[in-house]
C-alpha atoms as a PDB file:
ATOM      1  CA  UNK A   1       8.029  -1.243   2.694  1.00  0.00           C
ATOM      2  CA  UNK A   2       7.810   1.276  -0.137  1.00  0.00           C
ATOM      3  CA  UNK A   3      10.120   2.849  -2.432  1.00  0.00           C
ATOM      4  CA  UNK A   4      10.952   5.322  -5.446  1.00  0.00           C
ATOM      5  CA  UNK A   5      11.195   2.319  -7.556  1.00  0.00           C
ATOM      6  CA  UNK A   6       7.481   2.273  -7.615  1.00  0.00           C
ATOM      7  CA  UNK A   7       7.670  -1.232  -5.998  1.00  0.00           C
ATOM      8  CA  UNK A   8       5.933  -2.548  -2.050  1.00  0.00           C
ATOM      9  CA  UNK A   9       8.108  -5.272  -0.897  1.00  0.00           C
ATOM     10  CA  UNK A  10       7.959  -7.153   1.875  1.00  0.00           C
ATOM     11  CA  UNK A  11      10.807  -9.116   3.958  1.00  0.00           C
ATOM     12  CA  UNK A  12      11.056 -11.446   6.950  1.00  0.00           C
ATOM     13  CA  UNK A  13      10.952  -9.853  10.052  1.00  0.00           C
ATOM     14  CA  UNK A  14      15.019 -10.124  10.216  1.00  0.00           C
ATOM     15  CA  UNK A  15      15.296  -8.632   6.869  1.00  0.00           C
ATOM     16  CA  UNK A  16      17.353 -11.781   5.939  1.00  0.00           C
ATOM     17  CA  UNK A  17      14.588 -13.443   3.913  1.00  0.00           C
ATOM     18  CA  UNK A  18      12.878 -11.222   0.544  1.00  0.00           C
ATOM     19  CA  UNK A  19       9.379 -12.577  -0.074  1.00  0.00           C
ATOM     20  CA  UNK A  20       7.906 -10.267  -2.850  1.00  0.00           C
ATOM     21  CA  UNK A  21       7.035  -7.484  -4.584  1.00  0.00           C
ATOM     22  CA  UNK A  22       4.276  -6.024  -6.628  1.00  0.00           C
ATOM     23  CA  UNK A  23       4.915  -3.099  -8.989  1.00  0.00           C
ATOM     24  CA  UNK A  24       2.685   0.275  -8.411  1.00  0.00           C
ATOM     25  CA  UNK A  25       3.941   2.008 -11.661  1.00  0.00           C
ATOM     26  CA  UNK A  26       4.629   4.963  -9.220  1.00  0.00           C
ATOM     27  CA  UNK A  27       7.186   6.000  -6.108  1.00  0.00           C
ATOM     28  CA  UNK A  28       5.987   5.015  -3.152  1.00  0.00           C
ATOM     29  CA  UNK A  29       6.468   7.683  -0.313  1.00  0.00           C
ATOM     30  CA  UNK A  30       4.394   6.246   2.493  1.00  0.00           C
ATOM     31  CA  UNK A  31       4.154   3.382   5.170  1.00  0.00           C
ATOM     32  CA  UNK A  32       1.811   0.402   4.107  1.00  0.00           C
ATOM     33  CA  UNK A  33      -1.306  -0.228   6.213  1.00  0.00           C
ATOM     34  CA  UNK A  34      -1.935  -4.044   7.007  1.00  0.00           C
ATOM     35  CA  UNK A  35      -5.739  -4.332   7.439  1.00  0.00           C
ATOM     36  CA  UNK A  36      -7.626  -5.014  11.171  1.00  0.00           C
ATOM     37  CA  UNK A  37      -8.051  -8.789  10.329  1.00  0.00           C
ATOM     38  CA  UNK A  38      -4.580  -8.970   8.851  1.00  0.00           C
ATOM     39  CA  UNK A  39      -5.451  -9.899   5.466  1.00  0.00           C
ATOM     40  CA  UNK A  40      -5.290  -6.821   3.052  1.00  0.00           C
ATOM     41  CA  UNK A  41      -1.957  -4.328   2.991  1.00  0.00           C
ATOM     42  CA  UNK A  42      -3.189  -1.034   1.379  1.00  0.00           C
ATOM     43  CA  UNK A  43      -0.947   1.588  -0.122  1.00  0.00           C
ATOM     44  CA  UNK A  44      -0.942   4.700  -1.843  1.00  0.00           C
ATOM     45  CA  UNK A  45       1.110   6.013  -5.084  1.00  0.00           C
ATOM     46  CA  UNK A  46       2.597   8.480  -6.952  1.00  0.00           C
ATOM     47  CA  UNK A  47       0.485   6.590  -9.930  1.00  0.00           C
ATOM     48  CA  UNK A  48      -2.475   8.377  -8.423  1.00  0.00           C
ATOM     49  CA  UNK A  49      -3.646   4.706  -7.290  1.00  0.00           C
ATOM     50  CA  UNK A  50      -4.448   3.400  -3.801  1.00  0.00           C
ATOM     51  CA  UNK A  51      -4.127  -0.236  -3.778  1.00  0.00           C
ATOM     52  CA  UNK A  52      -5.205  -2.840  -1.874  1.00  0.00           C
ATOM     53  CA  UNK A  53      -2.770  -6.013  -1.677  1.00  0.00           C
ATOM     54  CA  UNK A  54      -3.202  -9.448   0.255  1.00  0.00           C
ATOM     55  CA  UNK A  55      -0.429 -10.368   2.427  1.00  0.00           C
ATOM     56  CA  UNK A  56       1.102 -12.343  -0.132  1.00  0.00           C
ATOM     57  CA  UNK A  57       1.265  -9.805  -2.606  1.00  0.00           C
ATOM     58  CA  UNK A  58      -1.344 -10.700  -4.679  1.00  0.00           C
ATOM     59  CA  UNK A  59      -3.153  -7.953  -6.299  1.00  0.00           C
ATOM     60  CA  UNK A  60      -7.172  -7.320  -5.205  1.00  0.00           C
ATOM     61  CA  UNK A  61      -8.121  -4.169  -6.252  1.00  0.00           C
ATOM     62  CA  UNK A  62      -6.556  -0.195  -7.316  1.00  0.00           C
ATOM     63  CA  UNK A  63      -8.762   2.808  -6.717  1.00  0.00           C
ATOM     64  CA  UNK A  64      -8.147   6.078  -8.658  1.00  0.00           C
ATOM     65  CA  UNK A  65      -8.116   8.841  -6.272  1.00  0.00           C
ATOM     66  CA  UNK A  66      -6.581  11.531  -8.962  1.00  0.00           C
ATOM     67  CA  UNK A  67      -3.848  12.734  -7.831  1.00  0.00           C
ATOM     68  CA  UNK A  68      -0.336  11.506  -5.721  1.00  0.00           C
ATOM     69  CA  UNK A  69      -0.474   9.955  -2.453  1.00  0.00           C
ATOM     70  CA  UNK A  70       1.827  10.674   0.077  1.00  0.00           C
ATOM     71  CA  UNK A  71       0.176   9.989   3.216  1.00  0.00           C
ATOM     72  CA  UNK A  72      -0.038   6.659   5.047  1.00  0.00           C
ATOM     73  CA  UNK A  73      -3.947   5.374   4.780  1.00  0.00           C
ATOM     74  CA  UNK A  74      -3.857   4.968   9.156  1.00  0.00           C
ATOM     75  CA  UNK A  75      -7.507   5.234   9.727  1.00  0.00           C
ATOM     76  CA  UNK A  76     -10.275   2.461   9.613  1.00  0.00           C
ATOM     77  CA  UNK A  77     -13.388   2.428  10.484  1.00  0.00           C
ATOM     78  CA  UNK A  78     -14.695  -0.460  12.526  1.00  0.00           C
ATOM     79  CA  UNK A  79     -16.732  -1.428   9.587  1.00  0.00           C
ATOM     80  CA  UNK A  80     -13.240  -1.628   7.200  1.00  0.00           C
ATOM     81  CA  UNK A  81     -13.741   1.714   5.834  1.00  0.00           C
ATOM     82  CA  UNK A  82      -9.619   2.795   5.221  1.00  0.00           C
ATOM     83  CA  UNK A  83      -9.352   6.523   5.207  1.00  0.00           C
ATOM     84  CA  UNK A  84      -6.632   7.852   2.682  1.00  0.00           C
ATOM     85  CA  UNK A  85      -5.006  11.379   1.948  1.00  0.00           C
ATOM     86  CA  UNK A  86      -4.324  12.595  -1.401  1.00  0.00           C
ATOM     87  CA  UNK A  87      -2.488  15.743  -3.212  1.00  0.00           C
ATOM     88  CA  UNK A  88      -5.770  17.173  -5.052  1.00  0.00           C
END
């Protein structure tokens, strides 16, 4: 899940267990996407970054899209193209 605290977290299924989280320097407004295969977790940020995370919470890669993202990235491609909106 997201927050205003600028941090993705993510929790057991039961919410009883807290497994990690990875700072995004910016609130988070939207839902994460988890990836087709399961592997990546992408999410958007008030930083004016859309990230791409791996289920662990280890950091792959940020793209600067230039403005705030509010909108959950919900469209891929069935070659892995994600599909993000953006403020600008």
């Amino acid at each position: 899940m997201g927050c205003y605290d600028s941090y993705v977290c993510s929790f057991s299924s039961s919410l009883s267990n807290y497994n990690w989280a990875y700072y995004t320097s910016g609130s988070i407004t939207a839902t994460p996407t988890i990836s087709r295969d399961g592997t990546t977790i992408y999410i958007g940020s008030y930083s004016y970054y859309f990230y791409a995370l791996t289920t662990a919470g280890v950091y792959k890669w940020k793209y600067y899209i230039g403005s705030t993202i509010d909108s959950t990235a919900n469209a891929m491609s069935a070659d892995g193209t994600v599909y993000v909106g953006s403020n600008n």
